[in-house]
N, C-alpha and C. Protein backbone atom coordinates (compact mmCIF):
# COMPACT_ATOMS: atom_id res chain seq x y z
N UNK A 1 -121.54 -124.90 26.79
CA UNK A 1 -120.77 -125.25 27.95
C UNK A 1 -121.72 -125.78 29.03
N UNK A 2 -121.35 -126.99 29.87
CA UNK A 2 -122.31 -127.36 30.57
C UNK A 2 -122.41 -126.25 32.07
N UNK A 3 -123.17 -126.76 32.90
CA UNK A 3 -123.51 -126.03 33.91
C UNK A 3 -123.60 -126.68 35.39
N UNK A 4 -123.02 -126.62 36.05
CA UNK A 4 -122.60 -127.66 37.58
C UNK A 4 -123.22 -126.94 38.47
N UNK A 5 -124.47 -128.03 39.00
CA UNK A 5 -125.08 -127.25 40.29
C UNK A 5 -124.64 -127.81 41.67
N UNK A 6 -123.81 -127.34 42.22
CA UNK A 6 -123.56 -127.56 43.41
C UNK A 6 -124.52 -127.81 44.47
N UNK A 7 -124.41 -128.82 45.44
CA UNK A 7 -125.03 -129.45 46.26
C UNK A 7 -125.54 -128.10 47.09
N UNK A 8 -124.74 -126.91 47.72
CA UNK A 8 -124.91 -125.98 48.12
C UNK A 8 -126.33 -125.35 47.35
N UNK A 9 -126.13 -124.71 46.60
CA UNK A 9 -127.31 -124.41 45.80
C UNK A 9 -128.63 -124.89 45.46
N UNK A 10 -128.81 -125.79 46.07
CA UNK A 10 -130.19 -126.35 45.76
C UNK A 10 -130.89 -127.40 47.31
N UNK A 11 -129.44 -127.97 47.89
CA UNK A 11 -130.03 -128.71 49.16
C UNK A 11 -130.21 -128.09 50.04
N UNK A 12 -131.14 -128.55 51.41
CA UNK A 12 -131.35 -127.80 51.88
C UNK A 12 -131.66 -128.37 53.72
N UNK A 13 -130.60 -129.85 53.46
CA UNK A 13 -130.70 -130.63 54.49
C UNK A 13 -129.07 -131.11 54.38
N UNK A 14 -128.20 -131.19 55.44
CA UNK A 14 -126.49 -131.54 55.33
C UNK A 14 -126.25 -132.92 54.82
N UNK A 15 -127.04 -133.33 54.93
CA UNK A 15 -127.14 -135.14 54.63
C UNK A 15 -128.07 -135.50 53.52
N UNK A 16 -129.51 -135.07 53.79
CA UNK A 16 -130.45 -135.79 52.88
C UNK A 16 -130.45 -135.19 51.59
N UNK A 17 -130.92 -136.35 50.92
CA UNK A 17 -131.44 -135.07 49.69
C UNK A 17 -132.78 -134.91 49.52
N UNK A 18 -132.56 -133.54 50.15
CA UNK A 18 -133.91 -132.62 50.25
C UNK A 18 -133.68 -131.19 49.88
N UNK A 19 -134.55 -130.62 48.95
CA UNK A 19 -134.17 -129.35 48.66
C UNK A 19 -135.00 -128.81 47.74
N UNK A 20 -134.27 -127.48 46.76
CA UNK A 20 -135.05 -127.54 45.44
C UNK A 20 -134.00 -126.45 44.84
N UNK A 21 -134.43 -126.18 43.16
CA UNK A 21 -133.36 -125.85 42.63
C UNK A 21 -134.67 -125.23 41.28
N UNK A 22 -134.20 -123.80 41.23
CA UNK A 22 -134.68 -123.34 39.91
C UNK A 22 -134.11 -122.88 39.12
N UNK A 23 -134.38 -123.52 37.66
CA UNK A 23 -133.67 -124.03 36.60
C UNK A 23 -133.23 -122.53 35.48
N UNK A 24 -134.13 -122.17 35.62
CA UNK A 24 -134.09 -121.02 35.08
C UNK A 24 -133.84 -120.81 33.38
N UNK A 25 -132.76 -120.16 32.51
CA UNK A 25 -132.92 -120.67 31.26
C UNK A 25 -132.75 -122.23 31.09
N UNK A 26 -132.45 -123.25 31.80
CA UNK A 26 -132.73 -124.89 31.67
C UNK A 26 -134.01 -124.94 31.28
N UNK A 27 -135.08 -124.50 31.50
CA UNK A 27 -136.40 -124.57 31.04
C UNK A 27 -136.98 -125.80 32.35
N UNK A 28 -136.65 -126.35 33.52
CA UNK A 28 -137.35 -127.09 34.39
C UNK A 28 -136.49 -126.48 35.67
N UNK A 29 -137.24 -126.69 36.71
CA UNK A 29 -136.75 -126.68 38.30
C UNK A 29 -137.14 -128.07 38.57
N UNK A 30 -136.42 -128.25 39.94
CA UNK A 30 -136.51 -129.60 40.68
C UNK A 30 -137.15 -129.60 42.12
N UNK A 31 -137.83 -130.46 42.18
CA UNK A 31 -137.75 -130.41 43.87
C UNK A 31 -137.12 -131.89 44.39
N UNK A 32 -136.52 -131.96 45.75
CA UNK A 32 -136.09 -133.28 45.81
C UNK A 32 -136.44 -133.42 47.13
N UNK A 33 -137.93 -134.02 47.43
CA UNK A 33 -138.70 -134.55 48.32
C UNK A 33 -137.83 -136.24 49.10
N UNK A 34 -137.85 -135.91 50.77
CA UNK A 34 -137.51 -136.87 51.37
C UNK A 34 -138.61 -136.66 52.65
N UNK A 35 -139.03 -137.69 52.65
CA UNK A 35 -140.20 -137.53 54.51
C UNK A 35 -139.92 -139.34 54.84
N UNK A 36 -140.18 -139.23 56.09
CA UNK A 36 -140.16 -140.31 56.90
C UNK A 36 -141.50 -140.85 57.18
N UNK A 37 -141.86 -141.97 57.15
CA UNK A 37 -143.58 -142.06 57.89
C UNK A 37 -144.24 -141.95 57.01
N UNK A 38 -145.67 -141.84 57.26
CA UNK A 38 -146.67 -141.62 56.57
C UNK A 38 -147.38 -140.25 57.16
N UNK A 39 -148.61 -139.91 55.49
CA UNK A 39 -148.82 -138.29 55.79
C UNK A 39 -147.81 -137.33 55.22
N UNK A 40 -146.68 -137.38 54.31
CA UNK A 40 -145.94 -136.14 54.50
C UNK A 40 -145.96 -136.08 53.46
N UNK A 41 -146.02 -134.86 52.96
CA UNK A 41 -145.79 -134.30 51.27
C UNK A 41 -147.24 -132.77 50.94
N UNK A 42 -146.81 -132.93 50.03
CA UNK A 42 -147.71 -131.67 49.94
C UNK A 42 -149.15 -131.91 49.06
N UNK A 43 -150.21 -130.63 50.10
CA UNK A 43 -151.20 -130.79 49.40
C UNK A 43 -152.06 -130.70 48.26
N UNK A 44 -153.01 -130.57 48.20
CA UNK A 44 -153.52 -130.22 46.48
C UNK A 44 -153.35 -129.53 46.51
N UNK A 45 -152.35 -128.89 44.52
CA UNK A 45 -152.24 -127.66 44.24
C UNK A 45 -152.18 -128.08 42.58
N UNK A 46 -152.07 -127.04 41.71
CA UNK A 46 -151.58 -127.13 40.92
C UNK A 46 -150.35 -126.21 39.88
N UNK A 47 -150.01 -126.46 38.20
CA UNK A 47 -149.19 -125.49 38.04
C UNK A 47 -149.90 -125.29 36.59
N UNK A 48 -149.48 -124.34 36.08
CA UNK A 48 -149.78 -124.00 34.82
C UNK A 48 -148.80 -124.57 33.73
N UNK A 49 -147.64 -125.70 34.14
CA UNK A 49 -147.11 -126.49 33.56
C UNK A 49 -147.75 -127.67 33.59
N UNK A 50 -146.73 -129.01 33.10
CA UNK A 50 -146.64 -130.87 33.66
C UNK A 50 -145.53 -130.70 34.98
N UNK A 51 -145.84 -131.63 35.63
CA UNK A 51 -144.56 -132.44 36.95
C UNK A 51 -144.67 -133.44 36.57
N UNK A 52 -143.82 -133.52 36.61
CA UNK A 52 -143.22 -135.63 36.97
C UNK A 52 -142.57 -135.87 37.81
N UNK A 53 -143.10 -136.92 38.31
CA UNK A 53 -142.75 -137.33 39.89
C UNK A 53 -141.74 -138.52 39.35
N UNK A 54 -140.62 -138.64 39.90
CA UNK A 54 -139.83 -139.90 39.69
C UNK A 54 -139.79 -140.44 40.78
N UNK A 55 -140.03 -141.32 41.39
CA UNK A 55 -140.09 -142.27 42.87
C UNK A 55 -139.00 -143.25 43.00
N UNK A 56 -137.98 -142.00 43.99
CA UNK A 56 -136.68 -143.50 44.33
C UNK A 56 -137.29 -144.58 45.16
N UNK A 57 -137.74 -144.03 46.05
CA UNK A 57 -137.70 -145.03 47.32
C UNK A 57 -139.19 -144.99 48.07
N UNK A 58 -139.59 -146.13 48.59
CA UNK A 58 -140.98 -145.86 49.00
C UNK A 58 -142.22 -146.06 48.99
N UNK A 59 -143.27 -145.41 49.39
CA UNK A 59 -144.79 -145.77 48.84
C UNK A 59 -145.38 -144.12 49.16
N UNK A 60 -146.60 -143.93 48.40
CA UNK A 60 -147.22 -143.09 48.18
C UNK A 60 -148.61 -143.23 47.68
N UNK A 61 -149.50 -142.55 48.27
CA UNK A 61 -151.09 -142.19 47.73
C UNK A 61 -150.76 -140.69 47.04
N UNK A 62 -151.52 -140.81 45.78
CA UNK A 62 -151.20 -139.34 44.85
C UNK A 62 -152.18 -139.39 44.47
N UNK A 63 -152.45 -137.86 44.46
CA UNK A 63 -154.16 -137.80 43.62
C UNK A 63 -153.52 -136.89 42.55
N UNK A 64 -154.40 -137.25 41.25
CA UNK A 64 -154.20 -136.46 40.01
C UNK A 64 -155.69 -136.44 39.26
N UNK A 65 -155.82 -135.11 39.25
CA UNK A 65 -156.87 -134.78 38.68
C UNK A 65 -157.90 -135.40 40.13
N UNK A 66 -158.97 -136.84 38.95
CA UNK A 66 -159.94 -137.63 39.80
C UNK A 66 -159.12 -138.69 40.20
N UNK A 67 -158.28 -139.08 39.70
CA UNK A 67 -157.30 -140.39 40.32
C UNK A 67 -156.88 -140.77 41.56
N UNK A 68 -156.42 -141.81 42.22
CA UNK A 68 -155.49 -141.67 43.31
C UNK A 68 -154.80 -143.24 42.61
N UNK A 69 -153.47 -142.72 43.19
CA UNK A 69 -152.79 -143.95 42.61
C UNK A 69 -151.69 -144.05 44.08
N UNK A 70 -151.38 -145.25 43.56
CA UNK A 70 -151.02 -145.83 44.78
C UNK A 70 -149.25 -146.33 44.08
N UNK A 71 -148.20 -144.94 44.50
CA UNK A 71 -147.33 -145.14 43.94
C UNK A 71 -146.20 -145.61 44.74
N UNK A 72 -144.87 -146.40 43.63
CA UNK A 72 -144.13 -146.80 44.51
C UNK A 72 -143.18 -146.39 43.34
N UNK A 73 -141.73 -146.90 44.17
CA UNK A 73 -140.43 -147.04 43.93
C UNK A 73 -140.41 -147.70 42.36
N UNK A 74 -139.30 -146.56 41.63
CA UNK A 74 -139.60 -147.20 40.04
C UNK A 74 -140.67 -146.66 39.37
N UNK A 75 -141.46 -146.21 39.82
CA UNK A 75 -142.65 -145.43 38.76
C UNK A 75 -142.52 -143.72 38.58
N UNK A 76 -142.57 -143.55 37.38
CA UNK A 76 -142.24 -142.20 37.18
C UNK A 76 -144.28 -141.94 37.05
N UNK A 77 -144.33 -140.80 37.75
CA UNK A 77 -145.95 -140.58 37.54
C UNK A 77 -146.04 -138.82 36.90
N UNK A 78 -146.95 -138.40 36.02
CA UNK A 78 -147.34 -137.37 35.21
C UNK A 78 -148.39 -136.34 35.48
N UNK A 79 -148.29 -135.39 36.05
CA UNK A 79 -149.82 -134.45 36.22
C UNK A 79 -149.53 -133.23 35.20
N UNK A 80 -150.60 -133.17 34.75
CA UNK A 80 -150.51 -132.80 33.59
C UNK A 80 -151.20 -130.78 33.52
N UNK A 81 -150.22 -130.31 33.06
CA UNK A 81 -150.47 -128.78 33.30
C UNK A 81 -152.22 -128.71 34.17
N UNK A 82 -152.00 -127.73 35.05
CA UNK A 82 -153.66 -127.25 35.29
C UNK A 82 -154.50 -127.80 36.30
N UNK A 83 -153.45 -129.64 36.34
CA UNK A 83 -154.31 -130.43 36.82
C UNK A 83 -154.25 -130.67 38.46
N UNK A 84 -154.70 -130.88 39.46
CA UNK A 84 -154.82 -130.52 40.80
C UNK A 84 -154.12 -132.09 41.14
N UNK A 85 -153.12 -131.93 42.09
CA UNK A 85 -152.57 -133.20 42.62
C UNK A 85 -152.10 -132.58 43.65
N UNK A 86 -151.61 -133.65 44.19
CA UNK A 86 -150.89 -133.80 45.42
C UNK A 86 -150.26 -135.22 45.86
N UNK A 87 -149.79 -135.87 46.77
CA UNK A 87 -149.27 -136.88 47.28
C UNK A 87 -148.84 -136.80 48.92
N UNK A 88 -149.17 -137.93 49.49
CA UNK A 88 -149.17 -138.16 50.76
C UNK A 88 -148.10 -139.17 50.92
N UNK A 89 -147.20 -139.43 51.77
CA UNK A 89 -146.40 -140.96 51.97
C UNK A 89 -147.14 -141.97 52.71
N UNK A 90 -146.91 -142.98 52.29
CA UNK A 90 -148.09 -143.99 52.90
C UNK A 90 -147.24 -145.09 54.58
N UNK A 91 -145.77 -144.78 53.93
CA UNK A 91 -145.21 -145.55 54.60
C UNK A 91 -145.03 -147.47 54.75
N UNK A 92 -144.51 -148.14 55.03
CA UNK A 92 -143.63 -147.87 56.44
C UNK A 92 -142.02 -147.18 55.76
N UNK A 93 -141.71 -146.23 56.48
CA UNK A 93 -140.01 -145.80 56.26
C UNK A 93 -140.51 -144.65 55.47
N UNK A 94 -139.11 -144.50 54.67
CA UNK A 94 -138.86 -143.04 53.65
C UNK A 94 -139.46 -143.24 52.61
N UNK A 95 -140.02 -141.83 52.09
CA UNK A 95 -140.90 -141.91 50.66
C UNK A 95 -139.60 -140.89 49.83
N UNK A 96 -139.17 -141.13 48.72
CA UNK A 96 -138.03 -139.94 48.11
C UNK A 96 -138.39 -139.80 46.97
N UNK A 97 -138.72 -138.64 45.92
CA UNK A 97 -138.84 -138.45 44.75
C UNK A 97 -137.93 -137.17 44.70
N UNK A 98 -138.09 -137.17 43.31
CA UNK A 98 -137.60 -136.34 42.75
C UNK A 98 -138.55 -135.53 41.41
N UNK A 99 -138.94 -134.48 41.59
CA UNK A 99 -140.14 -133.75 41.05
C UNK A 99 -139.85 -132.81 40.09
N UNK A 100 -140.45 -133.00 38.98
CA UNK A 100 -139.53 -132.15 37.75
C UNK A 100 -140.27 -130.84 37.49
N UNK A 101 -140.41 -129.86 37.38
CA UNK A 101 -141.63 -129.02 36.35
C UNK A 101 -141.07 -128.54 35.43
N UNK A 102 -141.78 -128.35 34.68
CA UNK A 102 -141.56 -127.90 33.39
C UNK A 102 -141.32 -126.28 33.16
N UNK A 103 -140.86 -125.82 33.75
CA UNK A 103 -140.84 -124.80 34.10
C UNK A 103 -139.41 -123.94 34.60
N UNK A 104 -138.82 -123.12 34.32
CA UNK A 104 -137.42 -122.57 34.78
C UNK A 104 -137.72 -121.98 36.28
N UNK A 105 -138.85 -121.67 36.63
CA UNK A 105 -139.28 -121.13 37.96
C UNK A 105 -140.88 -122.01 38.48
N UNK A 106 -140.24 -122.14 40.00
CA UNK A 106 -141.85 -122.34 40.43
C UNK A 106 -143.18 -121.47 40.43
N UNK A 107 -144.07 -122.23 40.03
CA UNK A 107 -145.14 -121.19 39.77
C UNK A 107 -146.44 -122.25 40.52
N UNK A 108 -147.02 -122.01 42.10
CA UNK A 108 -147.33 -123.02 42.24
C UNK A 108 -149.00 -122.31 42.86
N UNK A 109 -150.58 -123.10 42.50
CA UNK A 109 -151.18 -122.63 43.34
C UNK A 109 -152.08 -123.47 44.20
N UNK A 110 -152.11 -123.15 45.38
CA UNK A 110 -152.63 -123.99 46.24
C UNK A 110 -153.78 -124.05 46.36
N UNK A 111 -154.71 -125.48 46.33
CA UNK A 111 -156.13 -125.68 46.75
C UNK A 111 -156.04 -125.71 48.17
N UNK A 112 -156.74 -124.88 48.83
CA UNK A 112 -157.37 -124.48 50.48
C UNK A 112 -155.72 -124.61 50.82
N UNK A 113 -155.43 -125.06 51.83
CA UNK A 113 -154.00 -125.29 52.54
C UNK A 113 -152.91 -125.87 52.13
N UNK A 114 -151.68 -124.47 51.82
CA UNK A 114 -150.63 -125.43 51.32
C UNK A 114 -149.79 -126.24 52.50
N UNK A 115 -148.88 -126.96 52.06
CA UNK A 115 -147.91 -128.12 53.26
C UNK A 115 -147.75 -127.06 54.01
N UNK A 116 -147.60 -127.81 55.18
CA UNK A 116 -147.43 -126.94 56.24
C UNK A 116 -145.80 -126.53 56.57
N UNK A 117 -145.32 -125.09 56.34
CA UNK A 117 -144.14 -124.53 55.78
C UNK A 117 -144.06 -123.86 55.09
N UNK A 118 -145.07 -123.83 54.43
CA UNK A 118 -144.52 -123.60 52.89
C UNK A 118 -145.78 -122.22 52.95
């Protein structure tokens, strides 16, 4: 039988989609990143899973591992269990992804300072 996640349950903004949602026996959680500007997103961390970043809208600097890539709209990008990333929005306007882990729960650990919030 399928399973309907209500907008309630996982957003966490009346309008945007911004939020997060753990998946639990699904075997992945989501996060659904929206920032304005440049600078916003979170810092190096990593998981003991993969993420995949799917990029609706936007531009982005992402570091993975030794990398930095310079992502946009249309590119699905991969960090791979263990491996230390993060992403910044580069701007001009909204950066929006949508962030998968592999994982039914977040399990997340932060290098020096996590986003500020969090």
């Amino acid at each position: 039988m399928a399973h309907v996640v209500q907008r309630g349950e996982w957003a966490s903004h009346p309008e945007l989609p911004v939020g997060q949602w753990q998946g639990g026996e699904a075997g992945i959680s989501l996060i659904f990143h929206t920032s304005n500007g440049p600078g916003h997103g979170p810092n190096l961390h990593t998981h003991p899973y993969a993420e995949t970043f799917i990029i609706q809208e936007g531009r982005a600097l992402f570091t993975i591992g030794e990398e930095q890539i310079e992502a946009t709209a249309g590119q699905i990008l991969v960090a791979p269990a263990n491996t230390p990333h993060g992403y910044k929005g580069t701007g001009p306007g909204v950066f929006r992804t949508i962030n998968v882990h592999a994982s039914g729960t977040f399990i997340t650990h932060w290098i020096g300072e996590p986003e500020p919030g969090r």
